[in-house]
Protein backbone atom coordinates (compact mmCIF):
# COMPACT_ATOMS: atom_id res chain seq x y z
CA UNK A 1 -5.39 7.92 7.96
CA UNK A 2 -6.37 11.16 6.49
CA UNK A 3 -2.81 11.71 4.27
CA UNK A 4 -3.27 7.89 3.59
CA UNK A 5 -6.22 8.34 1.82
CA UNK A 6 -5.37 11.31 0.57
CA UNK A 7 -2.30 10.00 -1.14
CA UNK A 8 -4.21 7.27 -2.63
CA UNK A 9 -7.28 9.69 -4.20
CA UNK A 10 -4.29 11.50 -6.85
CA UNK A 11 -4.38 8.05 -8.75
CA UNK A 12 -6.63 6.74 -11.31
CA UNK A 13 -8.36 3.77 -10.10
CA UNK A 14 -9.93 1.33 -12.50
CA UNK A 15 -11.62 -0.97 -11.41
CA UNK A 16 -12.51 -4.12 -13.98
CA UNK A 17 -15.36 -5.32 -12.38
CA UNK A 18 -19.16 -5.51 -13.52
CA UNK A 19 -19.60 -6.14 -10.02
CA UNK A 20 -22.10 -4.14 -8.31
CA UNK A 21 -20.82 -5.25 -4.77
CA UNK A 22 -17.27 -4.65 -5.66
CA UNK A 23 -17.66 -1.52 -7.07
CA UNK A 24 -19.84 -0.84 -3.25
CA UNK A 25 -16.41 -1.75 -1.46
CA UNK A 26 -14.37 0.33 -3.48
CA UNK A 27 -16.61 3.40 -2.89
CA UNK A 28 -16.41 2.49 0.74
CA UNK A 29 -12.73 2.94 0.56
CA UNK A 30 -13.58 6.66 -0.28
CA UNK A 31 -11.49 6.15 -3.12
CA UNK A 32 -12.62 7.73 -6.79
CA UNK A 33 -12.63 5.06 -9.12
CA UNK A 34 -13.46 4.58 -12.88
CA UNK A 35 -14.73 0.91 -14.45
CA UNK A 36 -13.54 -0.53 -17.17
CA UNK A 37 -14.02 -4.54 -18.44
CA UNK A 38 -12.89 -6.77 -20.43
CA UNK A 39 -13.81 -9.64 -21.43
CA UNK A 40 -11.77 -12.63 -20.49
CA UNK A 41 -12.59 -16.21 -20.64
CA UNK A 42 -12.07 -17.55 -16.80
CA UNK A 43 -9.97 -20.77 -17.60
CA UNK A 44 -7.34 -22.23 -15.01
CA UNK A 45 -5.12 -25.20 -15.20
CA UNK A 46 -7.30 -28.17 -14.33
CA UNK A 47 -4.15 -29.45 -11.95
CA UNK A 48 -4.01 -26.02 -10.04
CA UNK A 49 -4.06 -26.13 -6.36
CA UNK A 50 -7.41 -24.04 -5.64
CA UNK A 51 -5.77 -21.51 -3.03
CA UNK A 52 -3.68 -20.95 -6.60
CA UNK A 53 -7.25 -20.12 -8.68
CA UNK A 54 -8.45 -16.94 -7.66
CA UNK A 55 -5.18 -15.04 -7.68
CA UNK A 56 -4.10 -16.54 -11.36
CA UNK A 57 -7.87 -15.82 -12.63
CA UNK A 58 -7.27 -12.23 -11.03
CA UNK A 59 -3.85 -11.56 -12.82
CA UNK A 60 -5.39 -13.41 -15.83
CA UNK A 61 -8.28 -10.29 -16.01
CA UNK A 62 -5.37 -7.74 -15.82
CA UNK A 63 -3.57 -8.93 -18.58
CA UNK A 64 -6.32 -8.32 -20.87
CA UNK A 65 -5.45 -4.78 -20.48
CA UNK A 66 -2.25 -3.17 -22.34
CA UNK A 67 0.27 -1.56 -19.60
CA UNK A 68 1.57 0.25 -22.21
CA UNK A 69 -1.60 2.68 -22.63
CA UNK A 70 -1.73 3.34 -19.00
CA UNK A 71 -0.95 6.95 -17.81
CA UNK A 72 1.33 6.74 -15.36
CA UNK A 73 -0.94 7.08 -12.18
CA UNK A 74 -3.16 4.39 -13.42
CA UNK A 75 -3.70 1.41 -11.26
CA UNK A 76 -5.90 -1.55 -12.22
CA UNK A 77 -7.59 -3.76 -10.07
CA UNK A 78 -8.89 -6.55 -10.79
CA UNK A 79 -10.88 -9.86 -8.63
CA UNK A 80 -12.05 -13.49 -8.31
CA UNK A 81 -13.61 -14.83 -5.62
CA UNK A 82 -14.48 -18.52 -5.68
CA UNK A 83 -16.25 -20.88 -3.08
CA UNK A 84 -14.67 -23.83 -2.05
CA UNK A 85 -16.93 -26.85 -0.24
CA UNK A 86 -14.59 -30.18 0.45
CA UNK A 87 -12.08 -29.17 -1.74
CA UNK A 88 -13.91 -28.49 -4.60
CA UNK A 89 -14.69 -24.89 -6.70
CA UNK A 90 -18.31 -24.39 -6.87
CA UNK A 91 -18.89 -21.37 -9.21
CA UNK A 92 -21.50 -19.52 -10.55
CA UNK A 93 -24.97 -21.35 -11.33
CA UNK A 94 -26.46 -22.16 -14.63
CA UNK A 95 -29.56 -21.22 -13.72
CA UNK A 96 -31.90 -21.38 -11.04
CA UNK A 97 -32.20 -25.29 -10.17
CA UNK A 98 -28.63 -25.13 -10.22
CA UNK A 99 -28.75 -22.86 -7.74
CA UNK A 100 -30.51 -24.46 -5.21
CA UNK A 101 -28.35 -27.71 -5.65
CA UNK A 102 -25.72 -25.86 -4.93
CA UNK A 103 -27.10 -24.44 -1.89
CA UNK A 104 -28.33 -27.80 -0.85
CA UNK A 105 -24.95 -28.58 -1.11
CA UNK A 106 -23.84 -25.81 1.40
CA UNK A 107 -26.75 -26.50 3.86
CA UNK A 108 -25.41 -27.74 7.74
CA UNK A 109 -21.42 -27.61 6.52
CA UNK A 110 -18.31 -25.24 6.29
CA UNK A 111 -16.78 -23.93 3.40
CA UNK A 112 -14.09 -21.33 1.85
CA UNK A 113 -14.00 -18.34 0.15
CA UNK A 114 -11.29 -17.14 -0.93
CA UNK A 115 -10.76 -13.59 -3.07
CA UNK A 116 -7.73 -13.02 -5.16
CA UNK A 117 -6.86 -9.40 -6.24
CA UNK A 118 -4.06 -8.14 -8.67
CA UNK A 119 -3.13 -4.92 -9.21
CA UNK A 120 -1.39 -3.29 -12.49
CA UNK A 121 0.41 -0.35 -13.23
CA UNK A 122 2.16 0.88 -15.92
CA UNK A 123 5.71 -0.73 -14.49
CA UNK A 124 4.45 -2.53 -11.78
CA UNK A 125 2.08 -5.73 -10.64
CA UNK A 126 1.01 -7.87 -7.49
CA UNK A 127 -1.03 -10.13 -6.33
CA UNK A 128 -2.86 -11.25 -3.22
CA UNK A 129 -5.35 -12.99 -2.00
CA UNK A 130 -7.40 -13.46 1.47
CA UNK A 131 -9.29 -16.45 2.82
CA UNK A 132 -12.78 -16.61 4.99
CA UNK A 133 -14.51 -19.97 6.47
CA UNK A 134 -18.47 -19.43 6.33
CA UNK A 135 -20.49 -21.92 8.42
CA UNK A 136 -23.75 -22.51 7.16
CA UNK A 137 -27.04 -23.47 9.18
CA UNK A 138 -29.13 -26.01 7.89
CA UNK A 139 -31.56 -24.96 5.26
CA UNK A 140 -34.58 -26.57 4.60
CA UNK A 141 -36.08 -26.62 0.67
CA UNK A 142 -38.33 -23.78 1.30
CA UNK A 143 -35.39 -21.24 2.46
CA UNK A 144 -33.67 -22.25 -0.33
CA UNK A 145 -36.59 -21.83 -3.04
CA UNK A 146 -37.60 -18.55 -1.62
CA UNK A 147 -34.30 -17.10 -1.29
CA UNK A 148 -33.50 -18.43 -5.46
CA UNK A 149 -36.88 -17.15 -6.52
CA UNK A 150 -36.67 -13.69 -4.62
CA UNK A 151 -32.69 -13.24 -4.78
CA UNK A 152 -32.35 -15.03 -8.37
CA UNK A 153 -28.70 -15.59 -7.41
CA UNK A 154 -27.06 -16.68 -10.83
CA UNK A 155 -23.88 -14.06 -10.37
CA UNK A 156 -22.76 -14.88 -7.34
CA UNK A 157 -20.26 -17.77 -6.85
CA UNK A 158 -22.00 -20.85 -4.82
CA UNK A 159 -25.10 -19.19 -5.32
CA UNK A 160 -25.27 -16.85 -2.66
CA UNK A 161 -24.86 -13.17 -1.35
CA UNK A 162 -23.49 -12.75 2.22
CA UNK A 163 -25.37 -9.64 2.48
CA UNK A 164 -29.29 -11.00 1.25
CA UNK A 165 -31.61 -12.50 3.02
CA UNK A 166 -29.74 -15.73 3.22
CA UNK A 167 -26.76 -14.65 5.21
CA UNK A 168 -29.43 -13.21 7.42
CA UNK A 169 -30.80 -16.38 8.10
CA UNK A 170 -28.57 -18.86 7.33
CA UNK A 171 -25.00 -17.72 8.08
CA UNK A 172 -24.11 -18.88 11.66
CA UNK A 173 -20.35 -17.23 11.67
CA UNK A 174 -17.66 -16.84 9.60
CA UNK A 175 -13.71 -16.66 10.11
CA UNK A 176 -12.11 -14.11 8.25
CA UNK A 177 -13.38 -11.21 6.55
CA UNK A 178 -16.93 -10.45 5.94
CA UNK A 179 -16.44 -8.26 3.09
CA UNK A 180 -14.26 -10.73 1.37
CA UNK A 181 -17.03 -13.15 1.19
CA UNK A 182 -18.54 -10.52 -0.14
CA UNK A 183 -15.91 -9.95 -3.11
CA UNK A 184 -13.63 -7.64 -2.26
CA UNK A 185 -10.97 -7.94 1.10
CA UNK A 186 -11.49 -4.38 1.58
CA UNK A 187 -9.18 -4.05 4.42
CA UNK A 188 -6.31 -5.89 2.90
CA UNK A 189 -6.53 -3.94 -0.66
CA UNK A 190 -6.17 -0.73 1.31
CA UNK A 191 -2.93 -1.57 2.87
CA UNK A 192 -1.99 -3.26 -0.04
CA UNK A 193 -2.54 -0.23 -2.00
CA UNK A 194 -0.66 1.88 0.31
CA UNK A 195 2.45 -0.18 -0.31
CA UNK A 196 1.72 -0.59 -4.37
CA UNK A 197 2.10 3.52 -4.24
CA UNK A 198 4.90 3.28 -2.23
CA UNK A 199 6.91 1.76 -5.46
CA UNK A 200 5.15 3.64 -8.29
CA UNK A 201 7.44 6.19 -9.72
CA UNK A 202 4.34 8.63 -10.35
């Protein structure tokens, strides 16, 4: 693991994420990372399969970058996570009644998350995603204002952290990877970094 890691901390990780939580993961990694963003409007094609959304809205970020400026041990990553409830995208809330419709919405059922990830390199790209089914406990309307008035969750796709109060509470399992849910497949981006190396000519 050591010469792993090792091999991966003599490139220059961007990461294009305001993301607090993302930018966590990474640094849980042990990896040295810098951010960078820019801004990209997150439209997908209204017929698009949405196992297809997070991984297009992923390589969509990365393309707002110019490959041609990279140094050549420059790899940017880049993320979208989206929740899915009955086969529908519920993303981020307008504001805070939106938020607890959307929660209301989650109460007592299943739903997906699903994280896509791309990353770039000067000569190089790929993309991947990873999938996690979160089963919700019944909330009642006073969970649901207390955790929107304390936790104010308007970032956060489907209006809710993993790792507050409400996935204390609320969360009753989950299938898949906890740290996706959370934004970033942590354990699949490190393999999947060892391999991107593998076919950078730096």
């Amino acid at each position: 693991m050591r010469n792993r890691l090792s091999k991966l901390q003599r490139y220059n990780l961007i990461l294009a994420s305001r993301s607090p939580r993302r930018q966590m993961l990474l640094r849980g990694l042990d990896l040295v990372f810098e951010v960078k963003v820019k801004n990209t409007k997150e439209i997908y094609p209204e017929d698009m399969d949405y196992v297809e959304v997070p991984e297009y809205l992923a390589r969509l970020k990365a393309g707002a970058f110019s490959r041609d400026s990279l140094a050549e041990n420059s790899i940017i990553i880049t993320a979208d996570t989206i929740v899915v409830l009955e086969g529908e995208i519920i993303g981020k809330p307008k504001n805070k009644e939106d938020a607890k419709k959307m929660l209301h919405q989650l109460s007592g059922k299943e739903h997906t998350v699903i994280t896509g990830v791309c990353l770039t390199s000067i000569d190089h790209q790929v993309s991947f995603s990873a999938r996690s089914e979160v089963f919700f406990r019944h909330l009642n309307k006073s969970d649901i204002d207390y955790y929107v008035e304390e936790y104010s969750p308007l970032d956060k796709a489907g209006s809710y952290g993993i790792q507050e109060w409400i996935g204390y509470v609320a969360i009753e399992k989950i299938k898949g990877s906890f740290y996706n849910v959370m934004g970033l497949p942590t354990q699949m981006l490190f393999e999947e970094l060892i391999q991107f190396t593998s076919v950078m000519k730096y």
